[in-house]
C-alpha atoms as a PDB file:
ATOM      1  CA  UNK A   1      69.488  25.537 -35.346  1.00  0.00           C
ATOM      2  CA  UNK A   2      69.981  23.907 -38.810  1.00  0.00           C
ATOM      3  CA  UNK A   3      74.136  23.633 -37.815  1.00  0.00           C
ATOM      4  CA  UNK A   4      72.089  21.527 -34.431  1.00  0.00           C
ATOM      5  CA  UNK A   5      70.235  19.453 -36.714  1.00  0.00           C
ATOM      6  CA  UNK A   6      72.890  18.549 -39.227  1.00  0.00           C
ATOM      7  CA  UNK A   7      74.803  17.507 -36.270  1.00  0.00           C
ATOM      8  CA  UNK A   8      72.283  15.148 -35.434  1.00  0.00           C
ATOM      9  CA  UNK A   9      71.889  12.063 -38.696  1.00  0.00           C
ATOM     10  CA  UNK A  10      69.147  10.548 -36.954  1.00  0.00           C
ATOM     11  CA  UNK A  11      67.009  13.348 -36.487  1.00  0.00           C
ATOM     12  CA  UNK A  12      63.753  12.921 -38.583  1.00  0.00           C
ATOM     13  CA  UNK A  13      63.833  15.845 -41.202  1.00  0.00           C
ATOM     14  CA  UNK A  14      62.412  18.774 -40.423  1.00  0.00           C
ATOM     15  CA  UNK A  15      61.768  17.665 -36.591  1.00  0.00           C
ATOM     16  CA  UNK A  16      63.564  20.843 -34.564  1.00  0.00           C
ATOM     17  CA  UNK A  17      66.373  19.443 -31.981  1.00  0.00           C
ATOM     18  CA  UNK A  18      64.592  21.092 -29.381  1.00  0.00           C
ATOM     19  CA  UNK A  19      61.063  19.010 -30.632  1.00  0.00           C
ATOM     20  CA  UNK A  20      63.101  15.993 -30.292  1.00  0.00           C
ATOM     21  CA  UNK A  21      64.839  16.785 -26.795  1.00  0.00           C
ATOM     22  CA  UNK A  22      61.510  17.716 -25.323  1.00  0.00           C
ATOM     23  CA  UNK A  23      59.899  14.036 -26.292  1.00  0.00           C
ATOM     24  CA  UNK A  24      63.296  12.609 -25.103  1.00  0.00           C
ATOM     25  CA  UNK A  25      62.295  13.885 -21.765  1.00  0.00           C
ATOM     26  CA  UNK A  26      58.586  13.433 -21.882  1.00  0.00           C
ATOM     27  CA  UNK A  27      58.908  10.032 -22.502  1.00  0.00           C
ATOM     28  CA  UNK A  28      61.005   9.464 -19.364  1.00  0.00           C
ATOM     29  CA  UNK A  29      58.224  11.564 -17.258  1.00  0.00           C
ATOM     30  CA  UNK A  30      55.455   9.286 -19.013  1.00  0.00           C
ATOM     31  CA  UNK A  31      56.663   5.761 -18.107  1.00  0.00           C
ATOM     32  CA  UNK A  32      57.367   7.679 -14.448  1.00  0.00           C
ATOM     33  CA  UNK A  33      53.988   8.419 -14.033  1.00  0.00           C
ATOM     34  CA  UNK A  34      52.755   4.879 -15.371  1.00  0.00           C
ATOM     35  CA  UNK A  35      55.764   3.145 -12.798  1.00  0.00           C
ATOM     36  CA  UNK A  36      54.623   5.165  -9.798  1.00  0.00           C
ATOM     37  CA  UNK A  37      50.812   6.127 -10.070  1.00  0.00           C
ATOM     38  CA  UNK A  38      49.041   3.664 -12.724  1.00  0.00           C
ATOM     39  CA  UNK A  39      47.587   6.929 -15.122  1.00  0.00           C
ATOM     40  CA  UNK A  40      48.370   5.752 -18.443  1.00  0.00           C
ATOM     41  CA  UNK A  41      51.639   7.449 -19.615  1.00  0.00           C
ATOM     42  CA  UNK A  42      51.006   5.851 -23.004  1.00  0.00           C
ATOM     43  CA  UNK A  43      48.050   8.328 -23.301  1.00  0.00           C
ATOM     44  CA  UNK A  44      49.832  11.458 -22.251  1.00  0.00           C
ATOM     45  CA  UNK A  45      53.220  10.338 -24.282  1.00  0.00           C
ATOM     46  CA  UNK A  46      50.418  10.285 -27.200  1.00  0.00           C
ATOM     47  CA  UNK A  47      49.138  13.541 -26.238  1.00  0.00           C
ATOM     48  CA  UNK A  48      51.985  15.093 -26.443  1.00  0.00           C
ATOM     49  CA  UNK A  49      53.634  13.737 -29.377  1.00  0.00           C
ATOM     50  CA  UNK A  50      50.593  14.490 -31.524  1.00  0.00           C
ATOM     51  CA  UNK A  51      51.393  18.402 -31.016  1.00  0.00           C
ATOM     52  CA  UNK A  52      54.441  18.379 -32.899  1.00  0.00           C
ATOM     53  CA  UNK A  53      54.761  14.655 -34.878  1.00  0.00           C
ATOM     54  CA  UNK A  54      53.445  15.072 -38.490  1.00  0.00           C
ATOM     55  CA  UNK A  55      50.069  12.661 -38.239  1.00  0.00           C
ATOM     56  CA  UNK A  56      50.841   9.892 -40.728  1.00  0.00           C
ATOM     57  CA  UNK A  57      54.022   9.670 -38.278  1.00  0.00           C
ATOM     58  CA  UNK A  58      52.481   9.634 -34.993  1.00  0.00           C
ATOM     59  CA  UNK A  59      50.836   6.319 -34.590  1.00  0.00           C
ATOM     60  CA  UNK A  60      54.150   4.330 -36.331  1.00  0.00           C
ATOM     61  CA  UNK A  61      56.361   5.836 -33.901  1.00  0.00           C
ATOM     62  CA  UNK A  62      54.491   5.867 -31.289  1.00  0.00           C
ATOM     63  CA  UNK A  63      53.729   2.643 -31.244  1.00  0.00           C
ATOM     64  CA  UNK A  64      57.521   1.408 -31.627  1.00  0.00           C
ATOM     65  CA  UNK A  65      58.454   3.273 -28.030  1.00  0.00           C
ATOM     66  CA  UNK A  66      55.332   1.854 -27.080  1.00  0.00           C
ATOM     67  CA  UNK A  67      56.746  -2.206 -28.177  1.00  0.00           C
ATOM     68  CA  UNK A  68      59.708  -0.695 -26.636  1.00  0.00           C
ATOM     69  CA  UNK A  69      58.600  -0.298 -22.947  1.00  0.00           C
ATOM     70  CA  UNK A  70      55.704  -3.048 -22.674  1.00  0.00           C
ATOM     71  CA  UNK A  71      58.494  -6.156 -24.061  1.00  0.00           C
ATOM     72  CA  UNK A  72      60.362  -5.032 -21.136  1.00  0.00           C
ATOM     73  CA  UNK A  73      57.444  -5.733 -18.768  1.00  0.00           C
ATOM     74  CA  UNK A  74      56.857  -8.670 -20.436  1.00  0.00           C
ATOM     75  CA  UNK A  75      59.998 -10.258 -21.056  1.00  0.00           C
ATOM     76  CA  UNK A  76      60.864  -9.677 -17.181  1.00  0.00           C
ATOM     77  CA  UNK A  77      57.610 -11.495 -16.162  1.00  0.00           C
ATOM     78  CA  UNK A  78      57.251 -13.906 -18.653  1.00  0.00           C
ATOM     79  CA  UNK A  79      56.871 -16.717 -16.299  1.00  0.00           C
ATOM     80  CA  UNK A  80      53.255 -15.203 -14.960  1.00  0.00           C
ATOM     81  CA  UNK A  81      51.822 -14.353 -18.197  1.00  0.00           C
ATOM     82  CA  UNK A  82      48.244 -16.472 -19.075  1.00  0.00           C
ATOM     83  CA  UNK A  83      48.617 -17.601 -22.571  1.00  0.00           C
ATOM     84  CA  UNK A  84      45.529 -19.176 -22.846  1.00  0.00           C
ATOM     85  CA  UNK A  85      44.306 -15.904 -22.616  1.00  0.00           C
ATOM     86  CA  UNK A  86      47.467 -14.617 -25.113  1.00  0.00           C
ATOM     87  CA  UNK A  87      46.715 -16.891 -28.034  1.00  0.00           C
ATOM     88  CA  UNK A  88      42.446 -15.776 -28.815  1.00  0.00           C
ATOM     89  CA  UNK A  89      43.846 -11.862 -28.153  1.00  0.00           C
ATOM     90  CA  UNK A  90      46.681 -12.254 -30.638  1.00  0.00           C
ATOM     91  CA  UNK A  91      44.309 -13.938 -33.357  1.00  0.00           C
ATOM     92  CA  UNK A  92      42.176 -11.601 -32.702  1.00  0.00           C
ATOM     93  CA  UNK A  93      44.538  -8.818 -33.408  1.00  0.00           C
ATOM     94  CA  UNK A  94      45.597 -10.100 -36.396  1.00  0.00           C
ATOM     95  CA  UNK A  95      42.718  -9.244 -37.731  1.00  0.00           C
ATOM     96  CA  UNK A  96      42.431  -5.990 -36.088  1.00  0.00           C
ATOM     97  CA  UNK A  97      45.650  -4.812 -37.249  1.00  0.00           C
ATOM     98  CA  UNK A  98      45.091  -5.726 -41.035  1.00  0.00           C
ATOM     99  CA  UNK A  99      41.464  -3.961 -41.174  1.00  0.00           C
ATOM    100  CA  UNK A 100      42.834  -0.762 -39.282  1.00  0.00           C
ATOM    101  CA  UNK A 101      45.822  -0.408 -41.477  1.00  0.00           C
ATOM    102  CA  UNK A 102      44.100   0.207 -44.786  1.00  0.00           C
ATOM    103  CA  UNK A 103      42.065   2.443 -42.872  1.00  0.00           C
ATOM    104  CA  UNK A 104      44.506   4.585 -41.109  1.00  0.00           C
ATOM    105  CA  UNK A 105      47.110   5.354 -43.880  1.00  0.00           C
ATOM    106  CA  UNK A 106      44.250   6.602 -46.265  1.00  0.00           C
ATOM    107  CA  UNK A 107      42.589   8.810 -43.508  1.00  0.00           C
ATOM    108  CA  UNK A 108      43.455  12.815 -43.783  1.00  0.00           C
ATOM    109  CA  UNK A 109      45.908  14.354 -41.281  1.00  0.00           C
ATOM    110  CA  UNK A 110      43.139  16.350 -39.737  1.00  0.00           C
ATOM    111  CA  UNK A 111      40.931  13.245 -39.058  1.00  0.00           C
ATOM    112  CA  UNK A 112      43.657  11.631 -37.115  1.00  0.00           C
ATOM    113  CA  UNK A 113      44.023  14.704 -35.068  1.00  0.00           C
ATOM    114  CA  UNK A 114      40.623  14.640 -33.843  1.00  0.00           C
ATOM    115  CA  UNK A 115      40.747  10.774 -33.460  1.00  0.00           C
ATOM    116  CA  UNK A 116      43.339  11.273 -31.096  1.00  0.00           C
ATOM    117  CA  UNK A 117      42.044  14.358 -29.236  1.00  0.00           C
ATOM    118  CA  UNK A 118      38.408  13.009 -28.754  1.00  0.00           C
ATOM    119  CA  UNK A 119      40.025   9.306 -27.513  1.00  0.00           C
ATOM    120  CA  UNK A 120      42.571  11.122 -24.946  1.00  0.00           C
ATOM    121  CA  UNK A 121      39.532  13.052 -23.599  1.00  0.00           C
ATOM    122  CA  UNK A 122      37.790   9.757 -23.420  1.00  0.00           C
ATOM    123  CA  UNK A 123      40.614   8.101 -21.628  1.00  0.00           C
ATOM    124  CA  UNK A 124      40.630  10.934 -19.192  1.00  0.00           C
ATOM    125  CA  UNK A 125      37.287  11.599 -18.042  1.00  0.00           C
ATOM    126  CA  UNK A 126      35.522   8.628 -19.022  1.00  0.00           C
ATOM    127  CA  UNK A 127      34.723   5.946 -16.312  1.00  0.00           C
ATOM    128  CA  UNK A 128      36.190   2.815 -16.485  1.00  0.00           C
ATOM    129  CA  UNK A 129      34.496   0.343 -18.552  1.00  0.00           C
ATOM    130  CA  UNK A 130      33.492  -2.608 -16.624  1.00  0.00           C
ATOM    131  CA  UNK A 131      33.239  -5.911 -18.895  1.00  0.00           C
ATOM    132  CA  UNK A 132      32.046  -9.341 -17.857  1.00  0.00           C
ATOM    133  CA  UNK A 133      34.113 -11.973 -18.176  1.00  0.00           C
ATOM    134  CA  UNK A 134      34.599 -12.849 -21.913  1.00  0.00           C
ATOM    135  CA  UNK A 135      35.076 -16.367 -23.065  1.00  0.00           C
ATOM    136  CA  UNK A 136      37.935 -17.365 -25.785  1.00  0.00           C
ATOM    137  CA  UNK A 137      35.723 -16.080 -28.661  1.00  0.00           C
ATOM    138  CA  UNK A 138      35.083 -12.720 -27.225  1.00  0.00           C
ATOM    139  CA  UNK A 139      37.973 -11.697 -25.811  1.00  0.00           C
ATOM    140  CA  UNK A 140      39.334 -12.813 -29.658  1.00  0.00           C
ATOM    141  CA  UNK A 141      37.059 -10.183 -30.709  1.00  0.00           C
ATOM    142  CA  UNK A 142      38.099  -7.673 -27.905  1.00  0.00           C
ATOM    143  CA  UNK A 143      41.609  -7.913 -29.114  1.00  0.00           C
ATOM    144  CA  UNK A 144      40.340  -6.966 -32.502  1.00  0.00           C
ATOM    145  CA  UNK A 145      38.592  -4.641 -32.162  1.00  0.00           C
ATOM    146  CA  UNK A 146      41.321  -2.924 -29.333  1.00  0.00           C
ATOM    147  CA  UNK A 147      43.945  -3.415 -32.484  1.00  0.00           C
ATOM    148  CA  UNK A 148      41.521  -2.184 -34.858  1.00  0.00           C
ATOM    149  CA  UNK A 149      41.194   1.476 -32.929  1.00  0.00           C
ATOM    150  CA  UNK A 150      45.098   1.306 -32.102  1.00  0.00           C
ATOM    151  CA  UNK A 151      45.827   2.112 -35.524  1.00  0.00           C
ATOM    152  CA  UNK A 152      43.677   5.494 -35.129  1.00  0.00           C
ATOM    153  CA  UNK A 153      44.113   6.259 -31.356  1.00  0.00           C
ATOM    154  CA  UNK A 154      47.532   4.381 -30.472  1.00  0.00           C
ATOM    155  CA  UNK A 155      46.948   3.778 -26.588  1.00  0.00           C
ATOM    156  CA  UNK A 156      44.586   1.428 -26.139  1.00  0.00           C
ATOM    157  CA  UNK A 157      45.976   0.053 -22.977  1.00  0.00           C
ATOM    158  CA  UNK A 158      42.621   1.447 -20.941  1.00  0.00           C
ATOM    159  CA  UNK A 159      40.517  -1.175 -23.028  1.00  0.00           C
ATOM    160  CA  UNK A 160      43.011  -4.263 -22.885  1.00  0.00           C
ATOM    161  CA  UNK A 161      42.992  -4.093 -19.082  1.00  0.00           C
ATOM    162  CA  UNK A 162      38.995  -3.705 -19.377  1.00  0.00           C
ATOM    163  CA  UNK A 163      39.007  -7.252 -21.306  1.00  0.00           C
ATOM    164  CA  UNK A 164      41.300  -8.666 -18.484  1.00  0.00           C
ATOM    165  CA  UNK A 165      39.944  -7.273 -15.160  1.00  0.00           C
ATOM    166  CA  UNK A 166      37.265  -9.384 -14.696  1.00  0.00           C
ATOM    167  CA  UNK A 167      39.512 -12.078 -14.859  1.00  0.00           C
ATOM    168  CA  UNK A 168      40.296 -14.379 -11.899  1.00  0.00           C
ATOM    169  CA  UNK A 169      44.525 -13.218 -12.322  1.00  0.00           C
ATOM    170  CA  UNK A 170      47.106 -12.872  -9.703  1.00  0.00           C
ATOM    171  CA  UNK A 171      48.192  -8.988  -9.489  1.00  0.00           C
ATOM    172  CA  UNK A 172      51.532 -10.443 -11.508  1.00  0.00           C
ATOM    173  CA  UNK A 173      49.783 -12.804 -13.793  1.00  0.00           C
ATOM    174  CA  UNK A 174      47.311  -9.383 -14.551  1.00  0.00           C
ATOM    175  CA  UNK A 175      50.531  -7.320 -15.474  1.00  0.00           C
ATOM    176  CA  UNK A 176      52.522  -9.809 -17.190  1.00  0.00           C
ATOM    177  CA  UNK A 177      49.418 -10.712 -19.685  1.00  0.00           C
ATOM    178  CA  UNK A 178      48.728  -6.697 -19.857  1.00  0.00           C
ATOM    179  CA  UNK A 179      52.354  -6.051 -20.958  1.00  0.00           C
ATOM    180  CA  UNK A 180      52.263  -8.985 -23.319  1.00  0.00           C
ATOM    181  CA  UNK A 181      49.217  -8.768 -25.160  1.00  0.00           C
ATOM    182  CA  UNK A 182      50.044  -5.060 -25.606  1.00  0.00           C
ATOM    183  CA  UNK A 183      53.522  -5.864 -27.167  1.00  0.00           C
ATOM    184  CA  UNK A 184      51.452  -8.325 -29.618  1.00  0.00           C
ATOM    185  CA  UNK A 185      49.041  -5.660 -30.389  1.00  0.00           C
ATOM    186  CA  UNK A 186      51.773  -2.790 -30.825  1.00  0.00           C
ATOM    187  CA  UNK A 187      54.140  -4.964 -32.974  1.00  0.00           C
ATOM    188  CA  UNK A 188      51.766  -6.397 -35.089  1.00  0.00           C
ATOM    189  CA  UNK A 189      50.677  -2.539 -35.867  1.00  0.00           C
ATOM    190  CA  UNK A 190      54.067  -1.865 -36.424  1.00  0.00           C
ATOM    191  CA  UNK A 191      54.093  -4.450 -39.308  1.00  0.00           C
ATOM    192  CA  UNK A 192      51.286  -3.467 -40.889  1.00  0.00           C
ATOM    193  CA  UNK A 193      52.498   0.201 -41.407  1.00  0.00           C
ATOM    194  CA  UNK A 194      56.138  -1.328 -42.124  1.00  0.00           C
ATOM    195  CA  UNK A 195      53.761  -3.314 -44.748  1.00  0.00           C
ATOM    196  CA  UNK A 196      51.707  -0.188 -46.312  1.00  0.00           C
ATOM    197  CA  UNK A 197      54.925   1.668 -46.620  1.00  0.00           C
ATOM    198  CA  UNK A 198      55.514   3.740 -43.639  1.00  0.00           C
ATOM    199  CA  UNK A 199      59.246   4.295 -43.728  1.00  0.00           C
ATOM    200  CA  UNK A 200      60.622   3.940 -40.054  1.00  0.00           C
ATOM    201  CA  UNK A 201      64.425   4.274 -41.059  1.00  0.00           C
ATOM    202  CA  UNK A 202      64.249   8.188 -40.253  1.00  0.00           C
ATOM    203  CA  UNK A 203      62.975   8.645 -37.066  1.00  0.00           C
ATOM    204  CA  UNK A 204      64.959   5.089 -35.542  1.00  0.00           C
ATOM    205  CA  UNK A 205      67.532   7.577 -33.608  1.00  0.00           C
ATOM    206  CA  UNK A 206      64.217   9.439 -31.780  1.00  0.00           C
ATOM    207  CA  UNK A 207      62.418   6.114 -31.399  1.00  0.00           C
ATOM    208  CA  UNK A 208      66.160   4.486 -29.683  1.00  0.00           C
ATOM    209  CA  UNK A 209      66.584   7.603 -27.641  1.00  0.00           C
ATOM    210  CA  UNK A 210      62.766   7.615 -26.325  1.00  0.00           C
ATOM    211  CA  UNK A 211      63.134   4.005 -25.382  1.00  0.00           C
ATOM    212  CA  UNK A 212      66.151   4.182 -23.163  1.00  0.00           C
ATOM    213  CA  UNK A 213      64.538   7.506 -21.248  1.00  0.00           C
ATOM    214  CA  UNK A 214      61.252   5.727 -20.887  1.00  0.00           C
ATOM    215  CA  UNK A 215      63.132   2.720 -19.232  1.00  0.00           C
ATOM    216  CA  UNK A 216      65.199   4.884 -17.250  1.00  0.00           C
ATOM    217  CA  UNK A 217      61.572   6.800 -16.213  1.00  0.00           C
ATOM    218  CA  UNK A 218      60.105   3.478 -15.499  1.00  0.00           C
ATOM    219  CA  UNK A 219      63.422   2.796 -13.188  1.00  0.00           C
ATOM    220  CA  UNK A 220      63.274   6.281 -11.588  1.00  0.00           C
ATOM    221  CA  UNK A 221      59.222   6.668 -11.204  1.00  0.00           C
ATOM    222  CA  UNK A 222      58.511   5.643  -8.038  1.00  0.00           C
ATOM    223  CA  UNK A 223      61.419   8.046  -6.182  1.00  0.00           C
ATOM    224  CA  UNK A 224      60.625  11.011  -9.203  1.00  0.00           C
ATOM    225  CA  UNK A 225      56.579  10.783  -8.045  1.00  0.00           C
ATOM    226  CA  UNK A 226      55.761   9.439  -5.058  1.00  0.00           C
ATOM    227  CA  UNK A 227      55.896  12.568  -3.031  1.00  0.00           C
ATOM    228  CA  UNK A 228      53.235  13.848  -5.136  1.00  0.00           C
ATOM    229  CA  UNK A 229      49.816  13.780  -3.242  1.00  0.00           C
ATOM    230  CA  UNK A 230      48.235  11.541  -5.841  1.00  0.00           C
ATOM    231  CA  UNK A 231      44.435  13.098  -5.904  1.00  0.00           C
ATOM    232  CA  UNK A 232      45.972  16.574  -6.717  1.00  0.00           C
ATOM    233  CA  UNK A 233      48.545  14.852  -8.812  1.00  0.00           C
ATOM    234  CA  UNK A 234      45.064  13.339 -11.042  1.00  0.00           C
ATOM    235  CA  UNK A 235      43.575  16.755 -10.777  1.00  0.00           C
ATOM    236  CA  UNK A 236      46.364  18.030 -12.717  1.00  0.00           C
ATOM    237  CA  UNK A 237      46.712  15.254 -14.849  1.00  0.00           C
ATOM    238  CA  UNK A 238      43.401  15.209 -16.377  1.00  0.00           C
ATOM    239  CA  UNK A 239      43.690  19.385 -16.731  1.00  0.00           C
ATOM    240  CA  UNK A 240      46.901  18.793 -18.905  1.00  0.00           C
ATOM    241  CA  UNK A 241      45.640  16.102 -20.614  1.00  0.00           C
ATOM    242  CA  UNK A 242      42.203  18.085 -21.469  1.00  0.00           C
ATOM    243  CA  UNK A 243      44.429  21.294 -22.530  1.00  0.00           C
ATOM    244  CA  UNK A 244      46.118  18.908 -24.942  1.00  0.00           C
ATOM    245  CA  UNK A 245      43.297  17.035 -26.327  1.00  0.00           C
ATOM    246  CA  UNK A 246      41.553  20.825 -27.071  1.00  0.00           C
ATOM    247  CA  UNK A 247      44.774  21.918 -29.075  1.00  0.00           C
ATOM    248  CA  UNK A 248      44.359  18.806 -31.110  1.00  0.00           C
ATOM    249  CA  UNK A 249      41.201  19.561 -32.303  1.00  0.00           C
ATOM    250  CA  UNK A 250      41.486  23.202 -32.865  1.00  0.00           C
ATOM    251  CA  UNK A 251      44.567  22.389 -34.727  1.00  0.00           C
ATOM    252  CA  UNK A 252      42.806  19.741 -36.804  1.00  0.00           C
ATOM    253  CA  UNK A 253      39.620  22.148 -36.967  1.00  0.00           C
ATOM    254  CA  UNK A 254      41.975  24.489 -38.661  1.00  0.00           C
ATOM    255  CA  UNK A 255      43.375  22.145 -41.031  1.00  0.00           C
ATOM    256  CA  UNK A 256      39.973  21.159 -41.982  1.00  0.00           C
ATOM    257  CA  UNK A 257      39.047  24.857 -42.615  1.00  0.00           C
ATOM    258  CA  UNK A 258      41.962  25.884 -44.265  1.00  0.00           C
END
């Protein structure tokens, strides 16, 4: 196994080859699922990633293959995106992104655990929030505040589309301002852990290999999925999900009692 890894330069010490070829393919199934049935791969990626990513790790990367596959939504539809609605959000997150990233890199490894375990149960079995329609200032302060808990939770993606469904947007205008406000929010997190000294250089060969898979999955997910009867294929989904979320928090449990 150590011969595998030294074969491998870009392999983020200490990360097993097999670790990183399992997340290789889990990130193509992820943007699948998010391609062909709307669930929120970002959430399960996040899942996931959390079992075997050391904590102060997890968010940084995972928000990097997260830029990675919303630019490419956005760039593509760039001509539908609502920037009067872009501009307040990316203030907004500005904001967010410096007050969560003080935060986040002082918080103990077993605290981000069980942020992330309680939030993917939340994203799973919670109903959907329904917001009103938020003027310039408030949706500002939505973007804040949906940057502030990105740098805890990472997939926030459930709450941006909150602050823009009661919007009066074209299905492609809806996407295109989803996909773009989300590559605002994860690349301005990105900075601010690039700023507090997060050192991405390691784990760039995992983060480049993740990206291309979760294109390819996003290319592949409606002919990989669609055969799937979708209310069993949610039954499962949240199950999974659940299963992973109560591993995070025994694990962190443990940490804390150790």
């Amino acid at each position: 196994m150590d011969e595998l890894a030294a074969g491998l330069p870009l392999l983020p010490p200490g990360l097993p080859p097999w670790v990183a070829l399992l997340l290789v393919g889990v990130s193509f199934l992820t943007s699948g699922m998010t391609a062909a049935l709307g669930l929120g791969g970002g959430v399960a990626l996040l899942a996931v990633m959390a079992s075997f990513l050391p904590p102060a790790a997890l968010i940084p990367v995972h928000g990097v293959i997260q830029l990675g596959s919303n630019a490419g939504r956005a760039v593509i539809q760039r001509r539908h995106v609502v920037w009067r609605l872009v501009l307040p959000f990316a203030l907004g997150s500005l904001a967010g992104a410096l007050a969560g990233g003080q935060m986040a890199v002082t918080l103990p490894g077993w605290v981000l655990k069980s942020a992330v375990g309680l939030f993917v149960l939340y994203a799973v079995w919670a109903p959907r929030l329904k917001l009103g329609d938020l003027g310039p200032l408030a949706f500002g302060l939505g973007g804040a505040l949906a940057t502030f808990l990105t740098m805890f939770v990472g997939a926030t993606g459930p709450f941006v589309g909150a602050l823009l469904a009661p919007k009066p947007l074209a299905r492609l205008q809806l996407v295109s301002t989803l996909a773009t406000c989300m590559t605002l929010q994860h690349g301005l997190k990105i900075l601010a852990f690039g700023l507090l000294g997060f050192a991405f250089g390691p784990w760039l060969g995992l983060i480049a290999a993740m990206v291309a898979t979760g294109f390819l999955g996003t290319l592949a997910g409606t002919r990989l999925l669609h055969r799937l009867p979708e209310a069993r294929f949610r039954v499962g989904f949240r199950l999974v999900m659940t299963l992973l979320a109560l591993q995070l928090l025994v694990s962190s449990l443990w940490g804390l009692l150790a």
